[in-house]
Protein backbone atom coordinates (compact mmCIF):
# COMPACT_ATOMS: atom_id res chain seq x y z
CA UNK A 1 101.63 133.08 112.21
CA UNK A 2 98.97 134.27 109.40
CA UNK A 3 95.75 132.65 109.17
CA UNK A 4 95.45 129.95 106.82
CA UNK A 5 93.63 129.98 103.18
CA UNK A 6 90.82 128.77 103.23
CA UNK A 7 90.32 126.08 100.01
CA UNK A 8 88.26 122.96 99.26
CA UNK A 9 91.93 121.38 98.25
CA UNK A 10 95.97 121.99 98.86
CA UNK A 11 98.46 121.08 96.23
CA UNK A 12 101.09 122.46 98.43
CA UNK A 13 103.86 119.84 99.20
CA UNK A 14 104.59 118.17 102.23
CA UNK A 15 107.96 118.61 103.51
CA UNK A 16 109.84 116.41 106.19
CA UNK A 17 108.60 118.83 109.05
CA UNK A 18 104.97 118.29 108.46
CA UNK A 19 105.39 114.50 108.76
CA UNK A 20 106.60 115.33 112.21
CA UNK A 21 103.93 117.33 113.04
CA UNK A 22 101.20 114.85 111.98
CA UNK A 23 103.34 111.63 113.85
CA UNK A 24 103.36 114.47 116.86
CA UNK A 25 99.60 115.45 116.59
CA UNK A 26 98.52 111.78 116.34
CA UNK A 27 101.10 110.57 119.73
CA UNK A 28 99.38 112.96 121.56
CA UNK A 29 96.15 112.55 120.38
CA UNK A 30 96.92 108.52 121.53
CA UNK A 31 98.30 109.65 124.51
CA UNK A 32 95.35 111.69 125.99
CA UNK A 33 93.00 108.70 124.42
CA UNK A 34 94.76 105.84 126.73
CA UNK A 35 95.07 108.92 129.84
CA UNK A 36 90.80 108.93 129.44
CA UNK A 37 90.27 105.17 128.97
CA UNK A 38 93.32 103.13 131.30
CA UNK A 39 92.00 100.15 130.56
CA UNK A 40 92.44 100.54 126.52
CA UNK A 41 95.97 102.41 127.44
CA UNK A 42 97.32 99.34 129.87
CA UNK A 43 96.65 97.18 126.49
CA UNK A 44 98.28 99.25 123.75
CA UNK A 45 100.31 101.51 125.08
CA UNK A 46 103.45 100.18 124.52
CA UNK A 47 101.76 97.83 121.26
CA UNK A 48 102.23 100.83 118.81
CA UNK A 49 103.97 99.50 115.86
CA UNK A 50 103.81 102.65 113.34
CA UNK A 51 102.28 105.60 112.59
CA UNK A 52 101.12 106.03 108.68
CA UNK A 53 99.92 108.80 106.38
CA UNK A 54 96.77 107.03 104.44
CA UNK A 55 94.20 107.95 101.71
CA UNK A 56 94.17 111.13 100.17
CA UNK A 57 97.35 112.70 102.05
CA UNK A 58 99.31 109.87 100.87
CA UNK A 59 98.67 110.02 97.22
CA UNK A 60 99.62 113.70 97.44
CA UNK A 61 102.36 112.77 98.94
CA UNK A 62 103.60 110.55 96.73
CA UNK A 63 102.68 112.19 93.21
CA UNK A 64 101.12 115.52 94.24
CA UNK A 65 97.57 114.64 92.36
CA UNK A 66 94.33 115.36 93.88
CA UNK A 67 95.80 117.80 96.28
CA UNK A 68 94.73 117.62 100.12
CA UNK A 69 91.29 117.55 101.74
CA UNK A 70 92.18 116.44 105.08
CA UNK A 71 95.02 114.35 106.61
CA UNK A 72 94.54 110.71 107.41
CA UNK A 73 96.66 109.40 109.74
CA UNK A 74 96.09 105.25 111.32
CA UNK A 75 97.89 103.99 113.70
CA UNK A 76 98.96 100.48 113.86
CA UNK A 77 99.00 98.08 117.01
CA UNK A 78 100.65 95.24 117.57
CA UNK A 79 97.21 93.16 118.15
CA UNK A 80 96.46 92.76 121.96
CA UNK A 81 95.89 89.47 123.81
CA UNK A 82 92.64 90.51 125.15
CA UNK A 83 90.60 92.54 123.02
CA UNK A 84 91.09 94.76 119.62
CA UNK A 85 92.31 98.04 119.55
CA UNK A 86 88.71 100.32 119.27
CA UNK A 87 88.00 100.46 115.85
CA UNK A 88 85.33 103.22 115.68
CA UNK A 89 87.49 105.12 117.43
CA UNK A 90 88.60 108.65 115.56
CA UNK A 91 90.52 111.32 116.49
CA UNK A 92 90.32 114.98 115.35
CA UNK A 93 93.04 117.10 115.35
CA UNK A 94 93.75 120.53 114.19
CA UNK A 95 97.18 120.99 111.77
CA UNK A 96 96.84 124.72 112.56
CA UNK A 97 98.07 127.37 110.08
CA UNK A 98 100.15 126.30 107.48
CA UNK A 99 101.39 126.34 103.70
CA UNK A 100 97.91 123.28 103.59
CA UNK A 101 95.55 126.02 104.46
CA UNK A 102 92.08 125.13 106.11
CA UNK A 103 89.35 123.36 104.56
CA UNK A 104 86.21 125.56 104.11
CA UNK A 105 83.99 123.07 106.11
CA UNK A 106 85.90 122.49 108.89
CA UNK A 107 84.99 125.15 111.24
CA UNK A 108 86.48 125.72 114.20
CA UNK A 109 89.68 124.54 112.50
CA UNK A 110 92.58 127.05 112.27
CA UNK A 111 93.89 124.92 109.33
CA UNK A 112 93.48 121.35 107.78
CA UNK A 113 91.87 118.67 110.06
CA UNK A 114 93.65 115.32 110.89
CA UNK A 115 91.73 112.37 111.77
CA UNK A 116 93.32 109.63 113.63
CA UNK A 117 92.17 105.60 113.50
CA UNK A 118 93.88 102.71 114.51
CA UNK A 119 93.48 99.41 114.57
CA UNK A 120 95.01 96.29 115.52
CA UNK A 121 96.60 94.13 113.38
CA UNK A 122 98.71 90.74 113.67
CA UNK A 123 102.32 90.43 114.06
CA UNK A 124 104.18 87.64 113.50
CA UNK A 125 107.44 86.99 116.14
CA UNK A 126 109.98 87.69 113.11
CA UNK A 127 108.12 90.71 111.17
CA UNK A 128 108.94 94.50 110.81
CA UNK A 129 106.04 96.59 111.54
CA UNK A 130 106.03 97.22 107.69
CA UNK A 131 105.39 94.13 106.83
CA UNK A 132 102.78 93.85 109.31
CA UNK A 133 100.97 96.42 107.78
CA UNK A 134 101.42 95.20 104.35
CA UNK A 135 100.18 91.71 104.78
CA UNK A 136 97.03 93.39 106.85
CA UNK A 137 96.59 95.35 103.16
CA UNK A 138 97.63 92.77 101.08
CA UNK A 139 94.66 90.39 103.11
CA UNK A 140 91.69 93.72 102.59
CA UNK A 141 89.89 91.13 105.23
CA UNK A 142 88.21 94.61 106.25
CA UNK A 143 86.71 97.05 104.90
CA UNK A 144 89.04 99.58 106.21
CA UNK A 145 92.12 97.55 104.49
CA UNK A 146 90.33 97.57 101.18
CA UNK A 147 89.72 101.58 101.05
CA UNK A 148 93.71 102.35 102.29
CA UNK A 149 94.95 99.68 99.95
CA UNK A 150 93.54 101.44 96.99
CA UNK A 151 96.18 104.08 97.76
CA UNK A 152 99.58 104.45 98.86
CA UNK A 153 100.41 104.20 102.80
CA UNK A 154 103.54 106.41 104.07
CA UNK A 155 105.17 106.03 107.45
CA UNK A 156 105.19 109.10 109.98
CA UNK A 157 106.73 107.01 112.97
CA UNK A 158 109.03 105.86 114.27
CA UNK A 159 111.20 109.13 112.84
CA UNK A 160 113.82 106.03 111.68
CA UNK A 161 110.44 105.41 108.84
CA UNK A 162 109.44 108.78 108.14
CA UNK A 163 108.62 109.17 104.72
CA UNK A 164 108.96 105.75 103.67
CA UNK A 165 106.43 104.59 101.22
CA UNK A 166 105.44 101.36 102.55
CA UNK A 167 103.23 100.91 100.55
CA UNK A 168 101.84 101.40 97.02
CA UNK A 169 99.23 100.14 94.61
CA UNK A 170 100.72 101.06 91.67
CA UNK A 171 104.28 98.86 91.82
């Protein structure tokens, strides 16, 4: 594959296989997170509600303004019983080459960089992981909440959601 092009911004668009690849990117970069710490894996392993495409990424997505910086991608838990999932937590992953290209300040990075957060957020018995997420926007209790709720949120995972706009400001 041919190196990528090095810009401050993308305007490519995303198509249906790059959703998989960031929902594949951020399960593994989970995965290798709860293999290091057990004790935050034995709580949310099996707690994962959805995978979403956030900030920038999103509103790209959804009407290709602004281009691409980076990729955002949070992951939601179903909250756990004993503690919150670790909120200053962030993963870094690389896209690798692609039709995005490679930001000119990530070095190191064969193409775009993809951070992963997640957080835990109440479920009610009876509610779809969308709605979970939505009322946890709709509430902007957090800071975090408030920033992603300025934009739209797009699901990545499960693959039945991907590319669903759960989320938008401007409806």
């Amino acid at each position: 594959m041919e190196k990528s092009v090095i810009s401050e911004r993308c305007y490519e668009p995303f198509d249906p296989s790059d959703l998989e690849r960031l929902a594949m990117l951020a399960l593994d970069d989970l995965e290798q997170l709860f293999e290091r710490k057990p004790e935050t894996g034995e709580i949310y392993r099996k707690r994962l509600l959805m995978l979403c495409l956030c900030q920038g990424g999103a509103e790209h997505f959804v009407r290709r303004r602004n281009g691409v910086k980076d990729l955002d991608v949070w992951a939601f838990f179903d909250e756990g019983p004993s503690r919150p999932f670790p909120y200053r937590r962030r993963g870094k992953r690389d896209f690798g080459p692609s039709h995005f290209g490679r930001h000119p300040h990530d070095i190191g990075f064969e193409g775009r960089r993809v951070d992963i957060i997640g957080r835990s957020i109440k479920r009610g018995p009876d509610q779809t992981p969308q709605h979970a997420v939505r009322e946890w926007l709709q509430g902007r209790a957090t800071e975090s909440a408030r920033l992603i709720s300025q934009r739209p949120v797009v699901a990545i995972h499960p693959e039945s959601l991907r590319g669903d706009i759960i989320w938008d400001p401007k409806e």
